[in-house]
C-alpha atoms as a PDB file:
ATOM      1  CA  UNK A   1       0.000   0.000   0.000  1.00  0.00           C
ATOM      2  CA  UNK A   2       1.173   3.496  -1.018  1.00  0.00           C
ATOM      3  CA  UNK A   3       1.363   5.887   1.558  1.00  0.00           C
ATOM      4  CA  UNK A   4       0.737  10.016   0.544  1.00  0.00           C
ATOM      5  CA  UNK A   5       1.545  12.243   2.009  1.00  0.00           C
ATOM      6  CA  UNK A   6       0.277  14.874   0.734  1.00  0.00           C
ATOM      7  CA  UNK A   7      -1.614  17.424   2.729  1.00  0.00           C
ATOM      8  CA  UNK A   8      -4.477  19.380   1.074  1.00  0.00           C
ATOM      9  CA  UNK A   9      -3.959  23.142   1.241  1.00  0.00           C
ATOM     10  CA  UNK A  10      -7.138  25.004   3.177  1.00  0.00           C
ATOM     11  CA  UNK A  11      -8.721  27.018   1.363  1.00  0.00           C
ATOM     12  CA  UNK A  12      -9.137  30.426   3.234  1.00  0.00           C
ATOM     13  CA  UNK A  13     -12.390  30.128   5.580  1.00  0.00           C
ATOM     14  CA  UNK A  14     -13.775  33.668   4.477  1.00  0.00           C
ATOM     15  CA  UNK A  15     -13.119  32.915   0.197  1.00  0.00           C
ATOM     16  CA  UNK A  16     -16.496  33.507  -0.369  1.00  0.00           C
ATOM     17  CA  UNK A  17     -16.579  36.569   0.983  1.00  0.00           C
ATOM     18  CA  UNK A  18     -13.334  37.780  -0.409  1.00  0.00           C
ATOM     19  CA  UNK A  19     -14.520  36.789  -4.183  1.00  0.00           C
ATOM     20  CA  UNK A  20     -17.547  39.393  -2.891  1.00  0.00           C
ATOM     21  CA  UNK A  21     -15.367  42.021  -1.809  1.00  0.00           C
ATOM     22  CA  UNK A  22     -12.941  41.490  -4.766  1.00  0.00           C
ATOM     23  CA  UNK A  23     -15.880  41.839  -7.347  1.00  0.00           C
ATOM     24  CA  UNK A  24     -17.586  44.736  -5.456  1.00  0.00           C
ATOM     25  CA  UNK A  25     -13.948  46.594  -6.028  1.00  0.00           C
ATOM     26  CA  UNK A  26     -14.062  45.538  -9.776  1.00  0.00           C
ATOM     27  CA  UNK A  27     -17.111  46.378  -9.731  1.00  0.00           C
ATOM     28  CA  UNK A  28     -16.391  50.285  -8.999  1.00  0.00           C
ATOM     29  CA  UNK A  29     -13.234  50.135 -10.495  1.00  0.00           C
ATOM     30  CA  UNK A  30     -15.013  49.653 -14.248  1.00  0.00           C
ATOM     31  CA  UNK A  31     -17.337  52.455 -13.255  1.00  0.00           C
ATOM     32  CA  UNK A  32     -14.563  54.776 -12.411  1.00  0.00           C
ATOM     33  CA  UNK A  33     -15.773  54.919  -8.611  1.00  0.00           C
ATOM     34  CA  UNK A  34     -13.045  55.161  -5.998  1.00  0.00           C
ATOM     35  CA  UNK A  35     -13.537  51.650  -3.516  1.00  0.00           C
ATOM     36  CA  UNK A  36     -11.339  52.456  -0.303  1.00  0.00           C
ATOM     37  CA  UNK A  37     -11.999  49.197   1.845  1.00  0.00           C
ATOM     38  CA  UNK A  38      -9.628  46.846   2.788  1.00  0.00           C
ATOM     39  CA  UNK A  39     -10.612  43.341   2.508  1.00  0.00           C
ATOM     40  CA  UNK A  40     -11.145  43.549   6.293  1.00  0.00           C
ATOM     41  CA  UNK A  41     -13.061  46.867   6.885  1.00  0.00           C
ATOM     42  CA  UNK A  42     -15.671  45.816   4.293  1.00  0.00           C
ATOM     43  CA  UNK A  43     -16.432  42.208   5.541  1.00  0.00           C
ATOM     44  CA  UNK A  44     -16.566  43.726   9.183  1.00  0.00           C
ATOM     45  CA  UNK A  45     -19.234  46.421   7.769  1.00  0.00           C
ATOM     46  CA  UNK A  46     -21.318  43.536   6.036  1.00  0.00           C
ATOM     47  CA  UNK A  47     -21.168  41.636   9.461  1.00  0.00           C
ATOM     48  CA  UNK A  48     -21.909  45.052  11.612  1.00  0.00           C
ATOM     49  CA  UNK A  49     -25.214  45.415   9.510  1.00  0.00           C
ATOM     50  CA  UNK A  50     -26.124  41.544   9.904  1.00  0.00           C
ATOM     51  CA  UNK A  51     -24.934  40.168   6.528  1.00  0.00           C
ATOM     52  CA  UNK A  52     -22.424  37.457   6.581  1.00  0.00           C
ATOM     53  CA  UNK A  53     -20.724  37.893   2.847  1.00  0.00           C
ATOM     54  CA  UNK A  54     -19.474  34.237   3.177  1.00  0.00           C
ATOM     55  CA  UNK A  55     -22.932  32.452   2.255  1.00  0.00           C
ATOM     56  CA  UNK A  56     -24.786  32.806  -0.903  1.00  0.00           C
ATOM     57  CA  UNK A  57     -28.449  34.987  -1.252  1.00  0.00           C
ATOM     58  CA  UNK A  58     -31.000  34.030  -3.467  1.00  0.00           C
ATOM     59  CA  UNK A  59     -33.383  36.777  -4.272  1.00  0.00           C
ATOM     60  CA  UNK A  60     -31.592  39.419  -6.303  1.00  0.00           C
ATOM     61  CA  UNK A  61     -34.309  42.289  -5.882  1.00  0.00           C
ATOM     62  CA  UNK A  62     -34.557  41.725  -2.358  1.00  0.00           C
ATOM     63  CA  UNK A  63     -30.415  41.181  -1.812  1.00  0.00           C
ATOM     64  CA  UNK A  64     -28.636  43.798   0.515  1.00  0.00           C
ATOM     65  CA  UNK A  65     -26.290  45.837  -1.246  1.00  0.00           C
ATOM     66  CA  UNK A  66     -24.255  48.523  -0.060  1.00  0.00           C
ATOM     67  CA  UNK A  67     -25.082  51.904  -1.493  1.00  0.00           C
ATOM     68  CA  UNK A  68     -23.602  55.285  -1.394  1.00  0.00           C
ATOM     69  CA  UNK A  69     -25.358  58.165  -0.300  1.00  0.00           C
ATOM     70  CA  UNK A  70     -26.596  60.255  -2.886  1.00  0.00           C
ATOM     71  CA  UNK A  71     -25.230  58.037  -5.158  1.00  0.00           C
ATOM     72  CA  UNK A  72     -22.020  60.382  -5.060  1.00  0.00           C
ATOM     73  CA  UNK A  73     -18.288  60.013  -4.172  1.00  0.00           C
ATOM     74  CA  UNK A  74     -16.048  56.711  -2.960  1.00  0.00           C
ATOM     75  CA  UNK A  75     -17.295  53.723  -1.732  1.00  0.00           C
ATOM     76  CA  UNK A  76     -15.800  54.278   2.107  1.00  0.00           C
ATOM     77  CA  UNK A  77     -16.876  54.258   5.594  1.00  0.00           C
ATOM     78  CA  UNK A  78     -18.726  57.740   5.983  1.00  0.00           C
ATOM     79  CA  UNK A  79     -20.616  57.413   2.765  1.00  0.00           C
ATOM     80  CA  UNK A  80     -22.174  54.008   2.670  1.00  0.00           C
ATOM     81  CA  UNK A  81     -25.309  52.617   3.915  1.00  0.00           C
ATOM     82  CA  UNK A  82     -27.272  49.480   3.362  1.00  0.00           C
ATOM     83  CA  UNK A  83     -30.691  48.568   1.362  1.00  0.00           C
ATOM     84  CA  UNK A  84     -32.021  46.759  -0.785  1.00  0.00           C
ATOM     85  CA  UNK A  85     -31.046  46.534  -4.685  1.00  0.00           C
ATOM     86  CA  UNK A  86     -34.372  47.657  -5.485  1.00  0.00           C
ATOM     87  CA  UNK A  87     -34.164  50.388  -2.609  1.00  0.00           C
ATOM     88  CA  UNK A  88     -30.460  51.485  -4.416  1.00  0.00           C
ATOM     89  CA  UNK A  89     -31.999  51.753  -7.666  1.00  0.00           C
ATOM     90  CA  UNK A  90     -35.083  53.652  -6.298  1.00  0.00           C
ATOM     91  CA  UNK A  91     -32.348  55.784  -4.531  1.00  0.00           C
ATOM     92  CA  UNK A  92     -30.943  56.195  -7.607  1.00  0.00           C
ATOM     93  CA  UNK A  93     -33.594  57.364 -10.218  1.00  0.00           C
ATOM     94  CA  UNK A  94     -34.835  60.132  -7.261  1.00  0.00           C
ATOM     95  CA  UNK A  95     -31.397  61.721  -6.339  1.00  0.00           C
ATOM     96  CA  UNK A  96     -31.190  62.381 -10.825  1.00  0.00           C
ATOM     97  CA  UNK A  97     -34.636  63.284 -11.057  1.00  0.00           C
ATOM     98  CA  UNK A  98     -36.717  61.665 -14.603  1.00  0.00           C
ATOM     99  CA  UNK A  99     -36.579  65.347 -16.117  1.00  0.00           C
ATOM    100  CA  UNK A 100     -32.314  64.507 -16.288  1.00  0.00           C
ATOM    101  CA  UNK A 101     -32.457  61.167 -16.697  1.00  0.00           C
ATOM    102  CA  UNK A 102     -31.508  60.584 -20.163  1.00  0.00           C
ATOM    103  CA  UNK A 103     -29.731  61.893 -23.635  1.00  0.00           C
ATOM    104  CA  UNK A 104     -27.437  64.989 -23.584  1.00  0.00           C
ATOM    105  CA  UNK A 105     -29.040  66.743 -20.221  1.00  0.00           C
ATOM    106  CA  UNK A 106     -28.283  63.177 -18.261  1.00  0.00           C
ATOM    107  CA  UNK A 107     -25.790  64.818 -15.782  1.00  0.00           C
ATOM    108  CA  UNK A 108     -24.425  61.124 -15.521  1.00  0.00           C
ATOM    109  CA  UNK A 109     -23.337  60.787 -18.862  1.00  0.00           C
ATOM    110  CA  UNK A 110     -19.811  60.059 -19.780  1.00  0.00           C
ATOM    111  CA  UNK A 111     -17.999  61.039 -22.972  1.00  0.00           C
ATOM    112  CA  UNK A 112     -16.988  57.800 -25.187  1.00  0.00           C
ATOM    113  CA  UNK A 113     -14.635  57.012 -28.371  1.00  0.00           C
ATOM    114  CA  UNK A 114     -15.580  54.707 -31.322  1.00  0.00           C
ATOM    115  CA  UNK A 115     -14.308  54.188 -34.180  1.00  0.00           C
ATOM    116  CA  UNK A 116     -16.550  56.465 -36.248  1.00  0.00           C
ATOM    117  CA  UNK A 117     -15.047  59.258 -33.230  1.00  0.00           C
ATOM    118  CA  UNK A 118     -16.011  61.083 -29.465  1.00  0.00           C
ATOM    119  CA  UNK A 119     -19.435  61.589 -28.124  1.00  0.00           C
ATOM    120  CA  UNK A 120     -20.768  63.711 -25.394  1.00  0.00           C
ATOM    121  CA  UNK A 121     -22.481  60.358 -24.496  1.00  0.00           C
ATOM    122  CA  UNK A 122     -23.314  56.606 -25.707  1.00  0.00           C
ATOM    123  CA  UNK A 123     -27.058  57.444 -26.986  1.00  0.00           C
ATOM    124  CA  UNK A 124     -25.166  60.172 -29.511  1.00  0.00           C
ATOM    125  CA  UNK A 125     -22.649  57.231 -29.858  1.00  0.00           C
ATOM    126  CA  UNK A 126     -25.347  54.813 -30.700  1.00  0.00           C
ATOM    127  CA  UNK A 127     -27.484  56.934 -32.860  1.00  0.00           C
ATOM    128  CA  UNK A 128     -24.247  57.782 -35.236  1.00  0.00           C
ATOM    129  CA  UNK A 129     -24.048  53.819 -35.848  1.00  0.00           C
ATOM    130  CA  UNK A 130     -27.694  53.230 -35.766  1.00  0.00           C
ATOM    131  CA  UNK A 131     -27.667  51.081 -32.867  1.00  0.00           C
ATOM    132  CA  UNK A 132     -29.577  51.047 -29.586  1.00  0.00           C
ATOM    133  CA  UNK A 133     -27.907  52.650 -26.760  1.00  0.00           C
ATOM    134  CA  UNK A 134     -28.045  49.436 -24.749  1.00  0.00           C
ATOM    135  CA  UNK A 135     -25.781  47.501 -27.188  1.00  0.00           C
ATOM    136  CA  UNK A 136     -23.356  50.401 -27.376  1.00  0.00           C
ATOM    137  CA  UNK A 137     -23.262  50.182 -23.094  1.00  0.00           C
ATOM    138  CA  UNK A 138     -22.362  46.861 -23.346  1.00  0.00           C
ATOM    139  CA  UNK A 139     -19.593  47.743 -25.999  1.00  0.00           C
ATOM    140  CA  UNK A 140     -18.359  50.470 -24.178  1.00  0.00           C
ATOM    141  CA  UNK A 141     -18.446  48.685 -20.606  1.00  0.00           C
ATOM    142  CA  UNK A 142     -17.007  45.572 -21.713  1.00  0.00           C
ATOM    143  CA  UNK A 143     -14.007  47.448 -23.268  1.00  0.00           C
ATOM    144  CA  UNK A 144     -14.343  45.836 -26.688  1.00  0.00           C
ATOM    145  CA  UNK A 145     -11.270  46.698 -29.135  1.00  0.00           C
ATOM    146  CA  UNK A 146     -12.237  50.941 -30.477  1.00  0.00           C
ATOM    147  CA  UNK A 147     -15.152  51.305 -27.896  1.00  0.00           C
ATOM    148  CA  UNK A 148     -14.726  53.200 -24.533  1.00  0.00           C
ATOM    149  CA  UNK A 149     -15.276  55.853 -22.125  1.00  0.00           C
ATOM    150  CA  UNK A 150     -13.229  58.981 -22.119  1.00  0.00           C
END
């Protein structure tokens, strides 16, 4: 009989919640929104407000997300707070207003580069290559090769 021995290597006991916390940070990163929490000041928030990052949720509209107030500035300590994703979004659509909330007066909107040249925003992106803005989002956030935000 062969004997191993091999021991198995752990795997970290919070690597749930530190895939959580490391695609939160991408998360902001892609939208250009400063994340200044260590691995160990935002799983100590989520468990301060009841939420233990290290097991999975199942209802998406009614998952706890954390949210920034006003929907301005870094994700970090003084401007965070916690609701629901519909709450966020809700938060969201009031602190823009509907009168703002889309083409050219969006104050949101961010500048992009395709190949046919700049825009003030995707929907003036989309409309020069006769596509839906949606489709020219997902161009512009997934980086592809000629598309992306200024």
């Amino acid at each position: 009989m062969a004997c191993y021995n091999y021991i198995m290597p752990l795997k970290h006991p919070r690597a749930a919640a530190k895939r959580r916390y490391l695609d939160a940070n991408y998360s902001a990163n892609k939208r250009n929104i400063p994340f200044r929490f260590t691995f160990e000041e935002w799983d100590a928030w989520w468990i301060v407000h009841g939420i233990d990052k290290n097991f999975p949720t199942q209802v998406i509209g009614s998952q706890l997300c954390m949210c920034r107030h006003g929907d301005t500035g870094a994700y970090e300590l003084n401007n965070v707070y916690v609701a629901t994703r519909s709450q966020n979004t809700r938060d969201r659509n009031n602190n823009i207003g509907p009168h703002i909330a889309y083409g050219t007066a969006n104050v949101r909107s961010k500048p992009c580069k395709t190949p046919l040249g700049v825009f003030v925003n995707r929907t003036e992106a989309a409309k020069a290559h006769n596509w839906c803005p949606q489709y020219m989002g997902k161009l512009l956030i997934d980086c592809v090769p000629g598309y992306h935000y200024l």
